[in-house]
PDB file of N, CA and C in Angstrom:
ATOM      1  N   UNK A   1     114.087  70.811  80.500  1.00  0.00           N
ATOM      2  CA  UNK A   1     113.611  72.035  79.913  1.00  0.00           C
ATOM      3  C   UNK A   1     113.167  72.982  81.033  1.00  0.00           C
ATOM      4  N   UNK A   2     113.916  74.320  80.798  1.00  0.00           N
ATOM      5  CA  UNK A   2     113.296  75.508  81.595  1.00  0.00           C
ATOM      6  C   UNK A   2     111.897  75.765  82.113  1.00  0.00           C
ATOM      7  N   UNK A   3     110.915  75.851  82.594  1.00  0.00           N
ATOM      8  CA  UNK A   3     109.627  76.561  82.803  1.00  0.00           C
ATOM      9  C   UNK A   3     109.808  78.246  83.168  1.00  0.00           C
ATOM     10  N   UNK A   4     109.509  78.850  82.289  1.00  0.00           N
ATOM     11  CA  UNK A   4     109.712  80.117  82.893  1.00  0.00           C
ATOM     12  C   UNK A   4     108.028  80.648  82.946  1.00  0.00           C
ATOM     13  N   UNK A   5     108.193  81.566  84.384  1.00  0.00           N
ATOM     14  CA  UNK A   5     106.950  82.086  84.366  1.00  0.00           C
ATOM     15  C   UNK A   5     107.033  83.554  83.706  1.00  0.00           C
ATOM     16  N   UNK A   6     105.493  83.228  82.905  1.00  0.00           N
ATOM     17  CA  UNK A   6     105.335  85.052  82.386  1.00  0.00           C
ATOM     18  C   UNK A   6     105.345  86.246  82.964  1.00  0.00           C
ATOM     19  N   UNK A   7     105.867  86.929  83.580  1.00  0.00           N
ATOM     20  CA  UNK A   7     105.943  88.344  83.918  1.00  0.00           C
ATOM     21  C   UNK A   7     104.926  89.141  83.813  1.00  0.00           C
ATOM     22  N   UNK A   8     104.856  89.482  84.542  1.00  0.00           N
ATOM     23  CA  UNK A   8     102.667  90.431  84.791  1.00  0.00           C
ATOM     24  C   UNK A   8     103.233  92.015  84.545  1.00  0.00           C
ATOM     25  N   UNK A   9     102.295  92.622  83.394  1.00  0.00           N
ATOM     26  CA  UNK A   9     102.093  94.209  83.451  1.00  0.00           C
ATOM     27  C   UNK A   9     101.757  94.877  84.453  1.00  0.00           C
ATOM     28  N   UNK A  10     100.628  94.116  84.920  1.00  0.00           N
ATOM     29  CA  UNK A  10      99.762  94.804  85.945  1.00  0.00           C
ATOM     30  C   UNK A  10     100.114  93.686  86.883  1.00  0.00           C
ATOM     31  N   UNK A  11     100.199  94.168  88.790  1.00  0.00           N
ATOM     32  CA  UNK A  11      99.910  92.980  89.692  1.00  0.00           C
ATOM     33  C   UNK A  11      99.126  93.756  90.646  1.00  0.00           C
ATOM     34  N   UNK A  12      97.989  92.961  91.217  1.00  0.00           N
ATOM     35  CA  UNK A  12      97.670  93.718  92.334  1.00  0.00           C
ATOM     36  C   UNK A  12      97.692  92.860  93.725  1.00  0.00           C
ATOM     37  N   UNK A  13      97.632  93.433  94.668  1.00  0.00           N
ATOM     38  CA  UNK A  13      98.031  92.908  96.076  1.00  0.00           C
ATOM     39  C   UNK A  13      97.326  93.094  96.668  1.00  0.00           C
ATOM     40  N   UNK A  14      97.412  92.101  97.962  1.00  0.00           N
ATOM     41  CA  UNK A  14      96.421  92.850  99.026  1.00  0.00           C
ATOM     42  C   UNK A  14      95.164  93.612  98.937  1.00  0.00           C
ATOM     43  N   UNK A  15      94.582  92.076  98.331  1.00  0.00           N
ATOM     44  CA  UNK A  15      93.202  92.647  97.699  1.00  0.00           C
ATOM     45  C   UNK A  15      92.372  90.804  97.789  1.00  0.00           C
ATOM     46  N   UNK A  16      90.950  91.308  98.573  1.00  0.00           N
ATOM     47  CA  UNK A  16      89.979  90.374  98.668  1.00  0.00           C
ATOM     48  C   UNK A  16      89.206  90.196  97.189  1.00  0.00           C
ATOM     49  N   UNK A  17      90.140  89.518  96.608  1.00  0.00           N
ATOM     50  CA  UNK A  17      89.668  88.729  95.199  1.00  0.00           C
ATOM     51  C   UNK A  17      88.350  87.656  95.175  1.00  0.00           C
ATOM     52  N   UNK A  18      86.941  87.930  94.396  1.00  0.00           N
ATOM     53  CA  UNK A  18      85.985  86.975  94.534  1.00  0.00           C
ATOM     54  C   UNK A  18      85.938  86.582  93.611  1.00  0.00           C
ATOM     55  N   UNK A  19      85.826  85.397  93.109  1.00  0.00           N
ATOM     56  CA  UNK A  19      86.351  84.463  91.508  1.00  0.00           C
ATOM     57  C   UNK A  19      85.031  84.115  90.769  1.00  0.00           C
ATOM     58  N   UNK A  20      83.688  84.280  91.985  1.00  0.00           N
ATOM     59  CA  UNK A  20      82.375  84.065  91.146  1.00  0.00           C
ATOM     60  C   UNK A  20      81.991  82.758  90.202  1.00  0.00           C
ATOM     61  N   UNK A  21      83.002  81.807  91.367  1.00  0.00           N
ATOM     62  CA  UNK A  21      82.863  80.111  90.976  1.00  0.00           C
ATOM     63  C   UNK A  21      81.538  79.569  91.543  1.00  0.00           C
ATOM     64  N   UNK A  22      81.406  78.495  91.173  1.00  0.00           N
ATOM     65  CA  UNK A  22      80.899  77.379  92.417  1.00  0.00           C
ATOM     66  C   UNK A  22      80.839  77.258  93.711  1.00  0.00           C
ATOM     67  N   UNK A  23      82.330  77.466  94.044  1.00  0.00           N
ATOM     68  CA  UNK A  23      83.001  77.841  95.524  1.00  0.00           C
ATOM     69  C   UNK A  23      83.000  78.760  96.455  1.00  0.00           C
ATOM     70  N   UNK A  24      82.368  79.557  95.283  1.00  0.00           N
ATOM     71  CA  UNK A  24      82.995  81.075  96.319  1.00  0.00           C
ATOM     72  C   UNK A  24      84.425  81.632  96.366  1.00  0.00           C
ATOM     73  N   UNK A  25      84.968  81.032  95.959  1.00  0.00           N
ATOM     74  CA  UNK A  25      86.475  80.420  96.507  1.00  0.00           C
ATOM     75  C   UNK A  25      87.059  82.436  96.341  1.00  0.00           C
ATOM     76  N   UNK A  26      87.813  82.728  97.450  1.00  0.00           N
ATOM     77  CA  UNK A  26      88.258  84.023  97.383  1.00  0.00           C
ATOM     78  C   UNK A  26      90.137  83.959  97.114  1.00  0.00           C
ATOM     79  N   UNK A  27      90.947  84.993  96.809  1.00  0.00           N
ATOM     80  CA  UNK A  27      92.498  84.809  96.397  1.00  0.00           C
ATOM     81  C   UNK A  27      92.114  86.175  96.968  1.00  0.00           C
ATOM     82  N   UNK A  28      94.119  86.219  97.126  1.00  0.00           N
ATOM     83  CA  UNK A  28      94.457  87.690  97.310  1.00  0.00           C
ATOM     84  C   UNK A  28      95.575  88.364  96.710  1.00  0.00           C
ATOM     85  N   UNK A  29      95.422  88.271  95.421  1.00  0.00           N
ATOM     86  CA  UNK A  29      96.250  88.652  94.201  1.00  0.00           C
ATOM     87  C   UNK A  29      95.850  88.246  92.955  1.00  0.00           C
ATOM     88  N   UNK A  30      96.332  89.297  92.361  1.00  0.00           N
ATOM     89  CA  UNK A  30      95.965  88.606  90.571  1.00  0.00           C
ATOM     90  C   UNK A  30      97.215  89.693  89.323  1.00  0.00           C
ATOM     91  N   UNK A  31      97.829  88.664  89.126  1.00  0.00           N
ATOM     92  CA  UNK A  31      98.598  89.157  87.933  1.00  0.00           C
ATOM     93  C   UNK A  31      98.088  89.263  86.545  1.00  0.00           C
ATOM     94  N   UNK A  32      98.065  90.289  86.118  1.00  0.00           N
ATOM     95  CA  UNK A  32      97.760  90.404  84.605  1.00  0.00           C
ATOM     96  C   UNK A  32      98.754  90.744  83.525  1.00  0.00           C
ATOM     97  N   UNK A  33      97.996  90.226  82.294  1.00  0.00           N
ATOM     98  CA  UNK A  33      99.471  90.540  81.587  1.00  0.00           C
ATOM     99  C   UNK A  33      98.354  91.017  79.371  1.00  0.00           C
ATOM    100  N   UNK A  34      98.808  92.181  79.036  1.00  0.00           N
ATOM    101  CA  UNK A  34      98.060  92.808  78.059  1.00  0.00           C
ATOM    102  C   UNK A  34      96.420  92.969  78.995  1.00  0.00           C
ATOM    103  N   UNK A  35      95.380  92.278  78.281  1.00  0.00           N
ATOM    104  CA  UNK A  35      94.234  92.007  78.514  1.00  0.00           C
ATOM    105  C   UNK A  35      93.949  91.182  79.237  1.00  0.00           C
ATOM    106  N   UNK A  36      94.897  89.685  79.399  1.00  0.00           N
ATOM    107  CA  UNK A  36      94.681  88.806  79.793  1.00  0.00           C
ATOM    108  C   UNK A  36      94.902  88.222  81.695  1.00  0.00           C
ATOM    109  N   UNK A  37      93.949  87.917  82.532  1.00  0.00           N
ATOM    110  CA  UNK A  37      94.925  87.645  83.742  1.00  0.00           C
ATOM    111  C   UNK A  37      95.678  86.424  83.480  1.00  0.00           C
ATOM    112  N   UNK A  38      96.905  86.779  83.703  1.00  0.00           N
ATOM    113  CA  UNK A  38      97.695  85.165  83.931  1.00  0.00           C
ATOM    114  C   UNK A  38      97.600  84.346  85.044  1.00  0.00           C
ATOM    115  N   UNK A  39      97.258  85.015  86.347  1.00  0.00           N
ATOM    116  CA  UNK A  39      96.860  84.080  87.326  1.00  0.00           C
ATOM    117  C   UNK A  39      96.477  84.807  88.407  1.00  0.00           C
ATOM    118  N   UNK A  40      95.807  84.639  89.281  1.00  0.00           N
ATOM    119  CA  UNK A  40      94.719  84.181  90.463  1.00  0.00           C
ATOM    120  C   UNK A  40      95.026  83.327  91.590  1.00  0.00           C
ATOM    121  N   UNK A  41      95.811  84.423  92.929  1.00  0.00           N
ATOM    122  CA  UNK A  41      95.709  83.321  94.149  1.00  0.00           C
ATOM    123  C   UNK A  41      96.353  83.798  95.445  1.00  0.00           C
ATOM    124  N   UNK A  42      97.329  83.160  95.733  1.00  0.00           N
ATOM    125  CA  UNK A  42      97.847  83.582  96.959  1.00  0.00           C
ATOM    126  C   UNK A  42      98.835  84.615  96.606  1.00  0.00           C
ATOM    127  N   UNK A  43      99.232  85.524  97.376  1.00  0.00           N
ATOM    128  CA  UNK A  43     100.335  86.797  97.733  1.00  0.00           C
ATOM    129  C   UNK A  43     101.255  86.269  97.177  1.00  0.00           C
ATOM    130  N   UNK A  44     101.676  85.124  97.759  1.00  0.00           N
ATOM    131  CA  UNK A  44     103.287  84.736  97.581  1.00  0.00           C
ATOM    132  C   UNK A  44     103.297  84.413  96.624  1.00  0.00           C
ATOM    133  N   UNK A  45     102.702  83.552  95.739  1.00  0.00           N
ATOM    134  CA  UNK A  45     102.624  83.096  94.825  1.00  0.00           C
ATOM    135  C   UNK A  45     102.560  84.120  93.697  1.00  0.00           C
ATOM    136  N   UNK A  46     101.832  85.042  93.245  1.00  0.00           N
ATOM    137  CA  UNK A  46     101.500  85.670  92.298  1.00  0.00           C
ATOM    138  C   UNK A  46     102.724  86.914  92.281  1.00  0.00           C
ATOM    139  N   UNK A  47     103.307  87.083  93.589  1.00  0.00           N
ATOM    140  CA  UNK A  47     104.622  88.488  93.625  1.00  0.00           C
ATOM    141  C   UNK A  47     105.722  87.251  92.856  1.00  0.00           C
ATOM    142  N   UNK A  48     105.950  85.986  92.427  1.00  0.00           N
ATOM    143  CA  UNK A  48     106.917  85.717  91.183  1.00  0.00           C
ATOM    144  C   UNK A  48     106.623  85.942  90.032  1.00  0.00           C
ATOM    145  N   UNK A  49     105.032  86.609  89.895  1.00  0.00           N
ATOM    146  CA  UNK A  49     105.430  87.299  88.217  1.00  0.00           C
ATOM    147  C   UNK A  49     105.472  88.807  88.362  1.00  0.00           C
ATOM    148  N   UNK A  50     105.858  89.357  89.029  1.00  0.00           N
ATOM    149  CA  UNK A  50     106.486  90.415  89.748  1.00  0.00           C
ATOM    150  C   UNK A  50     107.860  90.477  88.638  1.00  0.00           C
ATOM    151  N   UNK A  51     108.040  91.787  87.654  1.00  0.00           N
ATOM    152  CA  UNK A  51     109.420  91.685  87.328  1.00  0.00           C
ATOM    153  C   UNK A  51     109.834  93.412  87.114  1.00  0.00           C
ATOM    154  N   UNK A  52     110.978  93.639  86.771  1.00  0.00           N
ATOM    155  CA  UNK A  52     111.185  95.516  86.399  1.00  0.00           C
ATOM    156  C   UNK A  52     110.415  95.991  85.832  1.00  0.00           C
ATOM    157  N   UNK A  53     109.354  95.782  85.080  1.00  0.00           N
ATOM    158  CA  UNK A  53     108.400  96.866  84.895  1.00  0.00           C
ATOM    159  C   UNK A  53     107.055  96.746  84.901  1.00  0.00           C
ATOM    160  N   UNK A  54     106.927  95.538  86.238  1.00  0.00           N
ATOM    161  CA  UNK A  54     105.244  95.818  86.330  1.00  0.00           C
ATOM    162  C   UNK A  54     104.831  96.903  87.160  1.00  0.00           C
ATOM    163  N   UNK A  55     103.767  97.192  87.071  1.00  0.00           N
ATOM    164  CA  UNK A  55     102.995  97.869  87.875  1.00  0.00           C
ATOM    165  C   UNK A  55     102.474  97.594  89.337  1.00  0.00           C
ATOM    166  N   UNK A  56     102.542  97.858  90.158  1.00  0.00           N
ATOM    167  CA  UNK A  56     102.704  97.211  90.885  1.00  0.00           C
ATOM    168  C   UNK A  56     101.242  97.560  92.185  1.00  0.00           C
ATOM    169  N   UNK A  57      99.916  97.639  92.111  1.00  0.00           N
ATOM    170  CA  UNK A  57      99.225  97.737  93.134  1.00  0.00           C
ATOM    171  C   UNK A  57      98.574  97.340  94.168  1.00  0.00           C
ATOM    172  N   UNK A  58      98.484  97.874  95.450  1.00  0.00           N
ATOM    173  CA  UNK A  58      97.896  97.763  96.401  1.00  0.00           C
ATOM    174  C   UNK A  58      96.800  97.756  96.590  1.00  0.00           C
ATOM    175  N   UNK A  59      95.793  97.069  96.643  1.00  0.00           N
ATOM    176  CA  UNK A  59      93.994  97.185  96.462  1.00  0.00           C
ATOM    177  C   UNK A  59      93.871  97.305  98.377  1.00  0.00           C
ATOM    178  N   UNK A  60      94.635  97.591  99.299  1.00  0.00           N
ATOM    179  CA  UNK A  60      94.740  98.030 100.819  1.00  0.00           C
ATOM    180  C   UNK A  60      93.638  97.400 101.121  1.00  0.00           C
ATOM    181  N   UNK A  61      93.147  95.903 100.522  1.00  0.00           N
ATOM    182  CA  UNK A  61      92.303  95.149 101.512  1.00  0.00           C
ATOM    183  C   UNK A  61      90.752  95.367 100.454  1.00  0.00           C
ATOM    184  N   UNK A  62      90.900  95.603  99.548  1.00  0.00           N
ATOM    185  CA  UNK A  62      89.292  95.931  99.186  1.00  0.00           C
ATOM    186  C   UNK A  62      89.233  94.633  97.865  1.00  0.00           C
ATOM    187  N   UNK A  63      87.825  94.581  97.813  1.00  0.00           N
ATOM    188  CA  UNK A  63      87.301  93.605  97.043  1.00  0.00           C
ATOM    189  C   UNK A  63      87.572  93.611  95.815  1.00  0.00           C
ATOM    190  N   UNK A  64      87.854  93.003  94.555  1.00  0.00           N
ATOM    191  CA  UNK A  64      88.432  92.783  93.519  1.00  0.00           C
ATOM    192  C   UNK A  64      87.419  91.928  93.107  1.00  0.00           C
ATOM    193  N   UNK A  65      86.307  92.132  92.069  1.00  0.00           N
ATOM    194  CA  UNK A  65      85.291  90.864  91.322  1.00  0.00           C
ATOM    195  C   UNK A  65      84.926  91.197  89.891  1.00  0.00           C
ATOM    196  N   UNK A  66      84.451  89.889  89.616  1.00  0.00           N
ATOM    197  CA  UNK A  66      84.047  90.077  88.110  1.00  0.00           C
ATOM    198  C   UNK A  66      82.752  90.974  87.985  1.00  0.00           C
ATOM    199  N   UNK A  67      83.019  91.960  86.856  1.00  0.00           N
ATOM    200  CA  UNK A  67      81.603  92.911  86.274  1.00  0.00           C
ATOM    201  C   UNK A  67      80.899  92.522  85.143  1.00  0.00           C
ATOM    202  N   UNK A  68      79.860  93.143  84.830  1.00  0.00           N
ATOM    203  CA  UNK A  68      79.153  92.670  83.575  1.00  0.00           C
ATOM    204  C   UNK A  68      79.806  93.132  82.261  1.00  0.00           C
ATOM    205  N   UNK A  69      80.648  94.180  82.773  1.00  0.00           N
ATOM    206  CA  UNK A  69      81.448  95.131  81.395  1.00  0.00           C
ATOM    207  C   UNK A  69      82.939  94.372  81.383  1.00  0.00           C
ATOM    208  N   UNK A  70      83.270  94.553  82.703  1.00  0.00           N
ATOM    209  CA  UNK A  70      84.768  94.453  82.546  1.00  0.00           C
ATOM    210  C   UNK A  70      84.840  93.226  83.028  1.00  0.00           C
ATOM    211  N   UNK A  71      86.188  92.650  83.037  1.00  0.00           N
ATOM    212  CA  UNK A  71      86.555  91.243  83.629  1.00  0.00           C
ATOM    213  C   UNK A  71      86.361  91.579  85.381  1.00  0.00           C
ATOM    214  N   UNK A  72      87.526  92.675  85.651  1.00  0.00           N
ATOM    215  CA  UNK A  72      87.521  92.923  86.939  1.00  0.00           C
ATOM    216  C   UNK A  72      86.864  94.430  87.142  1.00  0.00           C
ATOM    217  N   UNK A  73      86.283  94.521  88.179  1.00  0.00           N
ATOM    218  CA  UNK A  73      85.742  95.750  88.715  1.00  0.00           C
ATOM    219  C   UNK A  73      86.255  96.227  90.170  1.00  0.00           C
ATOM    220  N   UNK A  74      86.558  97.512  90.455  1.00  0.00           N
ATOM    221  CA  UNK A  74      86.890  97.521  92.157  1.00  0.00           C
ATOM    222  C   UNK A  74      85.177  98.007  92.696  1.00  0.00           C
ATOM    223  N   UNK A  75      85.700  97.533  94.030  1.00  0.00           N
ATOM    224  CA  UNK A  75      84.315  97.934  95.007  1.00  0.00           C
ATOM    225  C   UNK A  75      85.045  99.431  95.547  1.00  0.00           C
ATOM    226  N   UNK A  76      83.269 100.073  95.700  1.00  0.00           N
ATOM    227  CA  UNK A  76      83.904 101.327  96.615  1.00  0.00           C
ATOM    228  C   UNK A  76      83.554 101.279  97.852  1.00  0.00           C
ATOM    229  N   UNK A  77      84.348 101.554  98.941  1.00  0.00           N
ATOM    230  CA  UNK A  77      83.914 101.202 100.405  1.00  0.00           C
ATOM    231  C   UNK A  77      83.614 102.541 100.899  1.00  0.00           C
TER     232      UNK A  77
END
């Protein structure tokens, strides 16, 4: 049987992702798809749900974390 991966609306890149675990643990990408993120992690990894009509952004290195309103919030530098 096939595994196909879901295709992201939104992707963003090149972006210091903080996950607000246990860990600390930081990624540098996150695909989303409606409301939902579909996944959280490395560059390479997250540009295969990359397809013709996502969106496609550059966060040029800036922080990406969870808010009290929204899931994700950007930082302003």
């Amino acid at each position: 049987m096939e595994n196909k991966k879901e295709i992201a609306d939104i992707v963003i890149l090149n972006a210091n992702v903080y996950l607000a675990d246990d860990q600390d643990t930081m990624a540098e990408a996150i695909a989303v798809k409606g409301s939902k993120i579909l996944c959280v992690g490395k560059e390479s990894f997250i540009r295969s749900r990359i397809g013709s009509t996502t969106e496609i952004i550059d966060a040029a290195g800036k922080t990406v974390m969870p808010g009290p309103i929204q899931k994700l919030s950007w930082t302003q530098e």
